[in-house]
PDB file of N, CA and C in Angstrom:
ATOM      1  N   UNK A   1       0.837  -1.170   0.000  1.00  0.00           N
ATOM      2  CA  UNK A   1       0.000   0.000   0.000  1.00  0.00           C
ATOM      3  C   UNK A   1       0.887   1.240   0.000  1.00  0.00           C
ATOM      4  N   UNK A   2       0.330   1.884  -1.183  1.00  0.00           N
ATOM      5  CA  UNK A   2       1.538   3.508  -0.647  1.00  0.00           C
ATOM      6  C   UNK A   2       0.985   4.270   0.167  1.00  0.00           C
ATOM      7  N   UNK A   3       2.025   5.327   0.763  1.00  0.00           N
ATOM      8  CA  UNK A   3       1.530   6.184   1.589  1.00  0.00           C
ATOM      9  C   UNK A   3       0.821   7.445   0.988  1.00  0.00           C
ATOM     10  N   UNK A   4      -0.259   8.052   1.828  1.00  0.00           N
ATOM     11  CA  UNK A   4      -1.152   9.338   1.189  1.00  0.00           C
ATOM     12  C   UNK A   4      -0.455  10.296   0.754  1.00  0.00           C
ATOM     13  N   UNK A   5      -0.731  11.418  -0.108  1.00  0.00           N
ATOM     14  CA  UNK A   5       0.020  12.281   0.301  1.00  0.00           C
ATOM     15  C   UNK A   5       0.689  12.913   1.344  1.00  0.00           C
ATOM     16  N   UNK A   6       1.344  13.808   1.595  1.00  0.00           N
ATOM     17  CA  UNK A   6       1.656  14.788   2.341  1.00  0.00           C
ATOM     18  C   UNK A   6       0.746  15.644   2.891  1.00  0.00           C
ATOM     19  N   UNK A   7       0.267  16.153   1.722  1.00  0.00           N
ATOM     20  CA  UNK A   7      -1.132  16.777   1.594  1.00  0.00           C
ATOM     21  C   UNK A   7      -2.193  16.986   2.370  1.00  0.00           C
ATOM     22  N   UNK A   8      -2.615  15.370   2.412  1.00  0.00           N
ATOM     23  CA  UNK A   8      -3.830  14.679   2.547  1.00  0.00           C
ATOM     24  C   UNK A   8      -3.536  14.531   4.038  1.00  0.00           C
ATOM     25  N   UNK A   9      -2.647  14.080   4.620  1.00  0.00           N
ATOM     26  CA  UNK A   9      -1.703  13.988   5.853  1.00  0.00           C
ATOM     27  C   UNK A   9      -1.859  14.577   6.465  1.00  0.00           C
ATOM     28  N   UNK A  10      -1.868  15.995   5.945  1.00  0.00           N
ATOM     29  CA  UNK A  10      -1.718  17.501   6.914  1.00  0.00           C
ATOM     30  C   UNK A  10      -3.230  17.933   6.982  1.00  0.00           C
ATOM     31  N   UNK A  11      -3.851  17.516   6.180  1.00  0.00           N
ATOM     32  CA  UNK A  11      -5.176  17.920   6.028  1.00  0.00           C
ATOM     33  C   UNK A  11      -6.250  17.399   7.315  1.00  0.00           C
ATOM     34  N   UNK A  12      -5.634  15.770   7.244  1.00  0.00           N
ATOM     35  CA  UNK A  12      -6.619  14.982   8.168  1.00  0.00           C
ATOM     36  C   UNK A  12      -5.695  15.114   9.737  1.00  0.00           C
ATOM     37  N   UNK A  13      -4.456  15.700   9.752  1.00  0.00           N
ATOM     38  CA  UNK A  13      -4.319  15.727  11.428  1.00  0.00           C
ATOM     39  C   UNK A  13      -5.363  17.128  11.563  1.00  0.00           C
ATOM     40  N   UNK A  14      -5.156  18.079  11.021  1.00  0.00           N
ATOM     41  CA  UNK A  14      -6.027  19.823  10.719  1.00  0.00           C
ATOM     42  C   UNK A  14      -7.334  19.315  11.133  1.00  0.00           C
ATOM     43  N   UNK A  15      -8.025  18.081  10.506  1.00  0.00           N
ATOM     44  CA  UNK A  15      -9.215  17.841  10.803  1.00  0.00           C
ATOM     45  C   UNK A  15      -9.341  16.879  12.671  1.00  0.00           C
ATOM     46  N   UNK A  16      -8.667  17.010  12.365  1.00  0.00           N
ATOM     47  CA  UNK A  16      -8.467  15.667  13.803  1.00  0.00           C
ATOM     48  C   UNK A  16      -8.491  16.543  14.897  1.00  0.00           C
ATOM     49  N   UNK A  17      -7.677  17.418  14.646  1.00  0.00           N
ATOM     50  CA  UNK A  17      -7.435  18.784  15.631  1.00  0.00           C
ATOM     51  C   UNK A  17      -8.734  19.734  15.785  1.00  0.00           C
ATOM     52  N   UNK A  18      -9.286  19.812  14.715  1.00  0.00           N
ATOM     53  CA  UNK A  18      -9.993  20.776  14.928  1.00  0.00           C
ATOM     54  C   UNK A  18     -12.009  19.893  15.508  1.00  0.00           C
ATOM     55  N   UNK A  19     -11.536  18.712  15.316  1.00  0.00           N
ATOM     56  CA  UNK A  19     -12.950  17.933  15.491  1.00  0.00           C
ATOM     57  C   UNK A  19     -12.573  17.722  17.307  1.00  0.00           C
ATOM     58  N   UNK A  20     -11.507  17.566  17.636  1.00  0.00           N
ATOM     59  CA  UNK A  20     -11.179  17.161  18.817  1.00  0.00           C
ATOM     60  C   UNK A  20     -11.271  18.762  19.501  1.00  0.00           C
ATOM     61  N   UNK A  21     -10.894  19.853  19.418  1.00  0.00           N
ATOM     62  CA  UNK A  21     -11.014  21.271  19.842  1.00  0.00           C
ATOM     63  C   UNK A  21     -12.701  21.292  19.830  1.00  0.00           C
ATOM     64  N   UNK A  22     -13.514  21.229  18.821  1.00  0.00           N
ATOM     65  CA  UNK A  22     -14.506  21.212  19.514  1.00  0.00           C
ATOM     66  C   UNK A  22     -15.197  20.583  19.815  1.00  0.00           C
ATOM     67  N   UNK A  23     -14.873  19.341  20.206  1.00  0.00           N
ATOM     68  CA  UNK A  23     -15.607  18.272  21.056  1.00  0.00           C
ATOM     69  C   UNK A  23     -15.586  18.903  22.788  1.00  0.00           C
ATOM     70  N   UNK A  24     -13.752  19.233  22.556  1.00  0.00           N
ATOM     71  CA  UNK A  24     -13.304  19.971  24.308  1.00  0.00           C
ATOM     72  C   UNK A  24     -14.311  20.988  24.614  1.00  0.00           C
ATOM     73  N   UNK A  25     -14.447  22.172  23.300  1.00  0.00           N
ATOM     74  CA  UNK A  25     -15.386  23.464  23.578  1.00  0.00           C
ATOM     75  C   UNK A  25     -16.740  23.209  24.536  1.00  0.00           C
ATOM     76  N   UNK A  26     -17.224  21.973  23.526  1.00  0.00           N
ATOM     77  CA  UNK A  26     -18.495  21.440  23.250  1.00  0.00           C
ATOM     78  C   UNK A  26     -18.384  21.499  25.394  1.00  0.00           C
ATOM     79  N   UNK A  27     -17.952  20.436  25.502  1.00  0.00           N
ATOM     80  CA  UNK A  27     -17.674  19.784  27.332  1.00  0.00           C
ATOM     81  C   UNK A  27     -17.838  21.046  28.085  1.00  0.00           C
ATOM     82  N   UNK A  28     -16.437  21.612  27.709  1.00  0.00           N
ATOM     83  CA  UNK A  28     -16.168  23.024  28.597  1.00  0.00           C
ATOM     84  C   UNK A  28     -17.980  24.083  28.693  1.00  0.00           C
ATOM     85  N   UNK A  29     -18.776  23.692  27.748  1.00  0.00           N
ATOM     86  CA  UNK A  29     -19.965  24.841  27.832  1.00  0.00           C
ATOM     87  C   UNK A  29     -20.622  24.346  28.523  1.00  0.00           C
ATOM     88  N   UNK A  30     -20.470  23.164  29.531  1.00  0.00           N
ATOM     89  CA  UNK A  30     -21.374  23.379  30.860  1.00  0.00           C
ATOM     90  C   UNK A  30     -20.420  23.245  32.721  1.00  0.00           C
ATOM     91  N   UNK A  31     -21.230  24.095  32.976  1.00  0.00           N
ATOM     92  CA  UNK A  31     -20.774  24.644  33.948  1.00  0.00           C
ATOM     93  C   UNK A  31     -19.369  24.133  34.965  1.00  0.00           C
ATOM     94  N   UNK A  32     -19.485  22.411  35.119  1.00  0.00           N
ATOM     95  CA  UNK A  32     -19.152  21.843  35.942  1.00  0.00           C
ATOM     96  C   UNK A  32     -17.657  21.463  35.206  1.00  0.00           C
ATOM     97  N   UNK A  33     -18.291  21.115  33.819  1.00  0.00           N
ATOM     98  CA  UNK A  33     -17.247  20.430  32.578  1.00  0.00           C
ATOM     99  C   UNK A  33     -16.025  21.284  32.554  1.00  0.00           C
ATOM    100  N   UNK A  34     -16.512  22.757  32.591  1.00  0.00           N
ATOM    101  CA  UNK A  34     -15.809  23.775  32.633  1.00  0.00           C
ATOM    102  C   UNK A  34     -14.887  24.146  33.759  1.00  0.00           C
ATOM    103  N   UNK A  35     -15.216  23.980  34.700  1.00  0.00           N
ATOM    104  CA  UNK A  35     -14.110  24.153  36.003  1.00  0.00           C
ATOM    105  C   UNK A  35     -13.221  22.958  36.019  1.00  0.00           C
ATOM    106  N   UNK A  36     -13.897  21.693  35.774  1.00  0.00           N
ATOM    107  CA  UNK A  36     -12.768  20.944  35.027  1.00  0.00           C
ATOM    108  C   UNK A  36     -11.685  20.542  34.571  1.00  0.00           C
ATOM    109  N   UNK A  37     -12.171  21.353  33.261  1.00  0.00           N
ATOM    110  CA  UNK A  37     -11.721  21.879  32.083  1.00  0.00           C
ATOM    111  C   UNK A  37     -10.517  22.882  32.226  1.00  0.00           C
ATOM    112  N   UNK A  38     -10.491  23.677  33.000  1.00  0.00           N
ATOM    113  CA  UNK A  38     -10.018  24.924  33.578  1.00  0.00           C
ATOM    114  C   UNK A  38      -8.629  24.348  34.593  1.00  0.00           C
ATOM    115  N   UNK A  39      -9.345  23.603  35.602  1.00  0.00           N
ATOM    116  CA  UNK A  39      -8.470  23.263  36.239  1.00  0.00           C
ATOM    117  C   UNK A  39      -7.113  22.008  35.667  1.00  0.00           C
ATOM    118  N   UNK A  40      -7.869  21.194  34.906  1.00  0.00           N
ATOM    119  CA  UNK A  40      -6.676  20.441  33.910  1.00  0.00           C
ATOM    120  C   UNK A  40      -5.833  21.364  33.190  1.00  0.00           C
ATOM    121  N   UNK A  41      -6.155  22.002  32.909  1.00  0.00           N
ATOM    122  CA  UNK A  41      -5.358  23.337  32.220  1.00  0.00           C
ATOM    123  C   UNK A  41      -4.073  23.716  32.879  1.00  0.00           C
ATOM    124  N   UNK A  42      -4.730  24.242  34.287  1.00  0.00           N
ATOM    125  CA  UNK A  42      -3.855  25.207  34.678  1.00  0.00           C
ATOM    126  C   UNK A  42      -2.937  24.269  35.650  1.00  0.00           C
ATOM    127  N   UNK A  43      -3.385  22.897  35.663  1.00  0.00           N
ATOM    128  CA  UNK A  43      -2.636  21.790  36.288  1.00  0.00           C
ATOM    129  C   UNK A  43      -1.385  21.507  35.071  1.00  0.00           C
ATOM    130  N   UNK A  44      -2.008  20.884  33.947  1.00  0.00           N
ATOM    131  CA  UNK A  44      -0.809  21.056  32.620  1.00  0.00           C
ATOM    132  C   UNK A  44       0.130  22.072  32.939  1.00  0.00           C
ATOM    133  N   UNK A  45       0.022  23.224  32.363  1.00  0.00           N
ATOM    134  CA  UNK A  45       0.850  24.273  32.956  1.00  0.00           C
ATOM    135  C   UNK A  45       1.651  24.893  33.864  1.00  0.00           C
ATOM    136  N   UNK A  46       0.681  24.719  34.716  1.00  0.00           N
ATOM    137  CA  UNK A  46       1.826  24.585  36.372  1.00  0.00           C
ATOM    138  C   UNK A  46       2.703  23.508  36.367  1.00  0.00           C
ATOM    139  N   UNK A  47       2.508  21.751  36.098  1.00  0.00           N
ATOM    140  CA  UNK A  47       3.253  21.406  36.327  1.00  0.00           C
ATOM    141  C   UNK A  47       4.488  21.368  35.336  1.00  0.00           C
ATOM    142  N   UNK A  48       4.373  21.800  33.852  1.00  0.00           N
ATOM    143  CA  UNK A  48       5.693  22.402  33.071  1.00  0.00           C
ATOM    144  C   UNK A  48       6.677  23.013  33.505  1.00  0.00           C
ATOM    145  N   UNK A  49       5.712  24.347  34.258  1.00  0.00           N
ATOM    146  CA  UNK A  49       6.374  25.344  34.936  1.00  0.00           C
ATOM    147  C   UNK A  49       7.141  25.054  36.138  1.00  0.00           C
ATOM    148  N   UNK A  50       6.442  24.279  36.715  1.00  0.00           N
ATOM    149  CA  UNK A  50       7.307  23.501  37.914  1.00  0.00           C
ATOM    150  C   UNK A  50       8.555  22.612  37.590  1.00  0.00           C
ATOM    151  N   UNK A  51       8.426  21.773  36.236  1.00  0.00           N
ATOM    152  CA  UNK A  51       9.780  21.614  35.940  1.00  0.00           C
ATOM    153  C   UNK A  51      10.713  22.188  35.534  1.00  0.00           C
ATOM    154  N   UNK A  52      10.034  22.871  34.391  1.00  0.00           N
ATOM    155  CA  UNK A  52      11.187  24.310  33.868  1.00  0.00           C
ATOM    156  C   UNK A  52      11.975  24.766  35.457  1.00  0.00           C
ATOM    157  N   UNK A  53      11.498  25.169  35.923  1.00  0.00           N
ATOM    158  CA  UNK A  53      11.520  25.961  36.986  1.00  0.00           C
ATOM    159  C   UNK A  53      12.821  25.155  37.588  1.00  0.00           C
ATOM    160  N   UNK A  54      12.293  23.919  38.035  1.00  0.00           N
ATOM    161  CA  UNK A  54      13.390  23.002  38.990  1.00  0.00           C
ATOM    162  C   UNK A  54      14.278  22.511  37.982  1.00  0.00           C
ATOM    163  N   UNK A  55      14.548  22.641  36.928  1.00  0.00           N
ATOM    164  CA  UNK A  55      15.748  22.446  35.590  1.00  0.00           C
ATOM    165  C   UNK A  55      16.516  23.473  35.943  1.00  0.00           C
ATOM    166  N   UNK A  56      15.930  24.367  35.754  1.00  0.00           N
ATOM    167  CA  UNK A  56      16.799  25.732  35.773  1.00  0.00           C
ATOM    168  C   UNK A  56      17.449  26.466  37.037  1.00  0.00           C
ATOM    169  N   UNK A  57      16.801  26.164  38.221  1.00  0.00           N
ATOM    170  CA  UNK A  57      17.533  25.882  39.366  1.00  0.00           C
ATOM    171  C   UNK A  57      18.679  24.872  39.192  1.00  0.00           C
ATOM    172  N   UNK A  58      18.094  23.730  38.878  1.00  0.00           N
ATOM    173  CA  UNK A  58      19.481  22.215  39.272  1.00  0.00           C
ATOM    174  C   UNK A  58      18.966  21.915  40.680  1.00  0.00           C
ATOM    175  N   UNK A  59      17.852  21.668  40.847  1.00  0.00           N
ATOM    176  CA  UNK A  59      17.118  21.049  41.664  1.00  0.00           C
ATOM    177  C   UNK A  59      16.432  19.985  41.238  1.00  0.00           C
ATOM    178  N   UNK A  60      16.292  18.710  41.783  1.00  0.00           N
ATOM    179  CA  UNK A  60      15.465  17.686  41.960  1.00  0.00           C
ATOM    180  C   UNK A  60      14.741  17.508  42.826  1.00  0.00           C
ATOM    181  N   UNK A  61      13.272  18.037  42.517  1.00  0.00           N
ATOM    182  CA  UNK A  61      12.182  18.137  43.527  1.00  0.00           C
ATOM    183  C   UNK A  61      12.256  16.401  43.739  1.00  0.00           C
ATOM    184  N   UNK A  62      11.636  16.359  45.495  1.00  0.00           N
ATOM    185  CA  UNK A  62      11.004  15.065  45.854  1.00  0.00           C
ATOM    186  C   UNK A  62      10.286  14.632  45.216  1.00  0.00           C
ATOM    187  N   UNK A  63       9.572  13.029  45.112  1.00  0.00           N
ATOM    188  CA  UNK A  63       8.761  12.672  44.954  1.00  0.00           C
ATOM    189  C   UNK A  63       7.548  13.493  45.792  1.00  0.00           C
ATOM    190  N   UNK A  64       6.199  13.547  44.757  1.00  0.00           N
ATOM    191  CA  UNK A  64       5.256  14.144  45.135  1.00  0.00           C
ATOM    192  C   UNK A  64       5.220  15.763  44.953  1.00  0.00           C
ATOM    193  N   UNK A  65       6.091  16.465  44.917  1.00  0.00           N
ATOM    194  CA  UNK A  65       5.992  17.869  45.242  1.00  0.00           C
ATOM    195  C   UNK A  65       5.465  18.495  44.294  1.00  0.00           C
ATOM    196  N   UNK A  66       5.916  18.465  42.730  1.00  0.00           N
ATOM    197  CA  UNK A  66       5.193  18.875  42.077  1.00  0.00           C
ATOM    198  C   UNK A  66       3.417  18.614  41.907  1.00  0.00           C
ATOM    199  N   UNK A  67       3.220  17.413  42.225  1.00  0.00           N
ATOM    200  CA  UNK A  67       1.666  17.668  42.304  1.00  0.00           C
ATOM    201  C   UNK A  67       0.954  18.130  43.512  1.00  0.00           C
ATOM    202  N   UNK A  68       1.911  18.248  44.528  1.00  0.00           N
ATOM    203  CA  UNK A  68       0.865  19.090  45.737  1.00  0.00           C
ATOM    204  C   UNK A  68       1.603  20.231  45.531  1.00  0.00           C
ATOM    205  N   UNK A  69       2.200  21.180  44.667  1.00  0.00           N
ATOM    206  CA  UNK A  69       2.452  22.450  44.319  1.00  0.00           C
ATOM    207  C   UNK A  69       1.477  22.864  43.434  1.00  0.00           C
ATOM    208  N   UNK A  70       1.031  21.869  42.114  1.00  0.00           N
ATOM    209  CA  UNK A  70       0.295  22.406  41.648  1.00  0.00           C
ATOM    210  C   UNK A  70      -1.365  21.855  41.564  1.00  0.00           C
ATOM    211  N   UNK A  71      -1.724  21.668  42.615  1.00  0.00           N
ATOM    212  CA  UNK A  71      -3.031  21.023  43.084  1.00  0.00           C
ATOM    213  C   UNK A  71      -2.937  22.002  44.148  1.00  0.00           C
ATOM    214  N   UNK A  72      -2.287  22.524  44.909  1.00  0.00           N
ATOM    215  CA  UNK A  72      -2.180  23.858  45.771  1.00  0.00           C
ATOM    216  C   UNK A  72      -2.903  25.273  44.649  1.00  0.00           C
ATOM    217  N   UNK A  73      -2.375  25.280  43.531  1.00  0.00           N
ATOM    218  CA  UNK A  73      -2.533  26.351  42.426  1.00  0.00           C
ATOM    219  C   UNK A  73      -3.970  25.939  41.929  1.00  0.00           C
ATOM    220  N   UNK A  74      -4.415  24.971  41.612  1.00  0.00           N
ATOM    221  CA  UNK A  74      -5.376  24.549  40.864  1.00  0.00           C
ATOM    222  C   UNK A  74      -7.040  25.070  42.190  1.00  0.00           C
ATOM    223  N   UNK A  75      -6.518  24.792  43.453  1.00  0.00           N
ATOM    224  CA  UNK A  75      -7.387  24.761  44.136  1.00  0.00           C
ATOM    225  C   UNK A  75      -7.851  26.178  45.278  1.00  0.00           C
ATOM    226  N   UNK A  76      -6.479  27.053  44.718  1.00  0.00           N
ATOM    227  CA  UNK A  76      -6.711  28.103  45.044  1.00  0.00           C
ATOM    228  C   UNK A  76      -7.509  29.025  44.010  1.00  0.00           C
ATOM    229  N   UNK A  77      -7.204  28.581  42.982  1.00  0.00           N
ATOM    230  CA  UNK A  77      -8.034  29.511  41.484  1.00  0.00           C
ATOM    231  C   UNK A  77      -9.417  29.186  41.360  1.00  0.00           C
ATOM    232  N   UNK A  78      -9.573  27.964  41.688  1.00  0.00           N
ATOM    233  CA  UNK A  78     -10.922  27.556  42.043  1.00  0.00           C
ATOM    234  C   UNK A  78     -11.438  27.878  42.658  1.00  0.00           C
ATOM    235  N   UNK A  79     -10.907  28.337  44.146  1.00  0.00           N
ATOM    236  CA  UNK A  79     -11.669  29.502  45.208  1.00  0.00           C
ATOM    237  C   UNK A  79     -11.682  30.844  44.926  1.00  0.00           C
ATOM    238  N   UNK A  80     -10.801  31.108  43.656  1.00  0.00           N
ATOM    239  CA  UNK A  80     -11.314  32.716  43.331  1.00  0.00           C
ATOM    240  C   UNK A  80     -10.038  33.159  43.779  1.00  0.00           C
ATOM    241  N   UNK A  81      -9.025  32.821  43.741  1.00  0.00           N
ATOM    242  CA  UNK A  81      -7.592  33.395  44.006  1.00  0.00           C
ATOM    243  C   UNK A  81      -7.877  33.964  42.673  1.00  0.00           C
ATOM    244  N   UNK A  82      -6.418  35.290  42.907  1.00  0.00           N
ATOM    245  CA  UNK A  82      -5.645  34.730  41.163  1.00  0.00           C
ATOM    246  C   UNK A  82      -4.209  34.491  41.118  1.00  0.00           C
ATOM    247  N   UNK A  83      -4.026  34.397  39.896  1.00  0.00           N
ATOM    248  CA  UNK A  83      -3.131  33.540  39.331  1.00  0.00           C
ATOM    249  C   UNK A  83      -1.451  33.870  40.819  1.00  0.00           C
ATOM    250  N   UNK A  84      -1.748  34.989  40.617  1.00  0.00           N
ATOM    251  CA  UNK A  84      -0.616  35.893  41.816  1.00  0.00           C
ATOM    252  C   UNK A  84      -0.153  35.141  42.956  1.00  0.00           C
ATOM    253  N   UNK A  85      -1.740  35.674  43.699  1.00  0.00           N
ATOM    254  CA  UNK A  85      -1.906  35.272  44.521  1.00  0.00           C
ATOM    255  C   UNK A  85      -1.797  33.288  44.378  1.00  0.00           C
ATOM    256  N   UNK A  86      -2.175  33.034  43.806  1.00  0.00           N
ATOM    257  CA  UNK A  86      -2.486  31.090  44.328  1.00  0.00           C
ATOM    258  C   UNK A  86      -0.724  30.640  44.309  1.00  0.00           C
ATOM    259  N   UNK A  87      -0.041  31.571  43.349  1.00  0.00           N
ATOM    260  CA  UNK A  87       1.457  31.360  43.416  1.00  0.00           C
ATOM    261  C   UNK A  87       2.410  31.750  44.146  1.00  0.00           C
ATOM    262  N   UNK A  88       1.988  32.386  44.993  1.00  0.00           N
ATOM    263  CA  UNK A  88       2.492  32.759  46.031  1.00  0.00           C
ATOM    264  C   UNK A  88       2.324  31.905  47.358  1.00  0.00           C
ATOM    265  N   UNK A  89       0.775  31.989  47.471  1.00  0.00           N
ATOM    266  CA  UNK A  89       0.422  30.783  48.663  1.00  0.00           C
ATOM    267  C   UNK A  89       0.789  29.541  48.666  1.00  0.00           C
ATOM    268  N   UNK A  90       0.856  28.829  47.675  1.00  0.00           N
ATOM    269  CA  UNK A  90       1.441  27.689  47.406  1.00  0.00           C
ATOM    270  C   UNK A  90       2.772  27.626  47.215  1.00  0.00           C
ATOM    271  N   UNK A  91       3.803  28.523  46.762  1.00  0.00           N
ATOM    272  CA  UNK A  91       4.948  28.210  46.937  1.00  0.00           C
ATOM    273  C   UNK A  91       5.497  28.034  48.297  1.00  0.00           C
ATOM    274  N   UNK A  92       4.766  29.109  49.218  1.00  0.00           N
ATOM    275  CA  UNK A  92       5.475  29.063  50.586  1.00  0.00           C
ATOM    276  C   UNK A  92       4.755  28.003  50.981  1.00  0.00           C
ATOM    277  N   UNK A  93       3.303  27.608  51.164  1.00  0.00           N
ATOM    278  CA  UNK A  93       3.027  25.896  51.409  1.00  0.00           C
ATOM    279  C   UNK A  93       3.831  24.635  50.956  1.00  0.00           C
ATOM    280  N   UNK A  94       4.443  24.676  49.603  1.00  0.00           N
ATOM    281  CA  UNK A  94       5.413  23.761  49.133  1.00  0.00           C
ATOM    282  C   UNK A  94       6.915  23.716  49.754  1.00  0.00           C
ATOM    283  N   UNK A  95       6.993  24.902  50.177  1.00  0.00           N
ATOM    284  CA  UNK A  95       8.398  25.084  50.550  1.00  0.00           C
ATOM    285  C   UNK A  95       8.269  24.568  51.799  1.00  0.00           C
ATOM    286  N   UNK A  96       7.550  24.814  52.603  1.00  0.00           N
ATOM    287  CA  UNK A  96       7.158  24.800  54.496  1.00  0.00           C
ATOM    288  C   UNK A  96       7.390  22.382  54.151  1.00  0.00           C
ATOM    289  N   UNK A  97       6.087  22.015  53.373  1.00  0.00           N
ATOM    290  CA  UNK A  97       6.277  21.000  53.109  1.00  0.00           C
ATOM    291  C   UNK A  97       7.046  19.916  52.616  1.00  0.00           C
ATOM    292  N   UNK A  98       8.361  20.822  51.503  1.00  0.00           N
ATOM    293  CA  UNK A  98       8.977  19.896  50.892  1.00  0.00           C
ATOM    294  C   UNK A  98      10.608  21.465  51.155  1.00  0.00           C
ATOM    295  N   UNK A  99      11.197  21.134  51.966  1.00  0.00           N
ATOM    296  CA  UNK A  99      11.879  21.977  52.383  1.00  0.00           C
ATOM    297  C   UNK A  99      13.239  21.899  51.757  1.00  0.00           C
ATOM    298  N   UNK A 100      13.231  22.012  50.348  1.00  0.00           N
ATOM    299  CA  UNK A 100      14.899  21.547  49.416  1.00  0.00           C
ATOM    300  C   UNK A 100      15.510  22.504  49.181  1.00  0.00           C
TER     301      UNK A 100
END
């Protein structure tokens, strides 16, 4: 069997992507789906940031720390922190807890 184009290739991940984006939309438009939604997000992100972060130090966080650093973040934004603030409270909670 040969392979599709190139083309055709780029066309159907474009479609894959964009059927899967709004399937997520679709979820995220009710209420609950959405905080969710929100909070997987800013969990993804934080915990990047938490590695970037401990790379660029030359630190090797403990086991565990990154997810009660950013489940600290996730659950302060959820109470209506912001972004500032939940990063602040939680770093000095992470630090008090995982003291490296």
């Amino acid at each position: 069997m040969s392979r599709p184009p190139q083309r055709f290739t780029a066309l159907l991940a474009a479609a894959t992507a964009a059927a899967t984006a709004a399937a997520f939309m679709a979820a995220l438009a009710q209420p609950a789906a959405r905080a969710r939604g929100v909070g997987e997000i800013v969990m993804v992100v934080c915990l990047s940031a938490f590695e970037s972060e401990m790379a660029q130090a030359g630190k090797n966080p403990p086991a565990g720390m990154a997810n009660y650093a950013c489940s600290c973040v996730v659950d302060q934004i959820s109470s209506g922190s912001s972004l500032d603030t939940a990063r602040t409270s939680c770093r000095t909670a992470t630090a008090r807890r995982y003291p490296i």
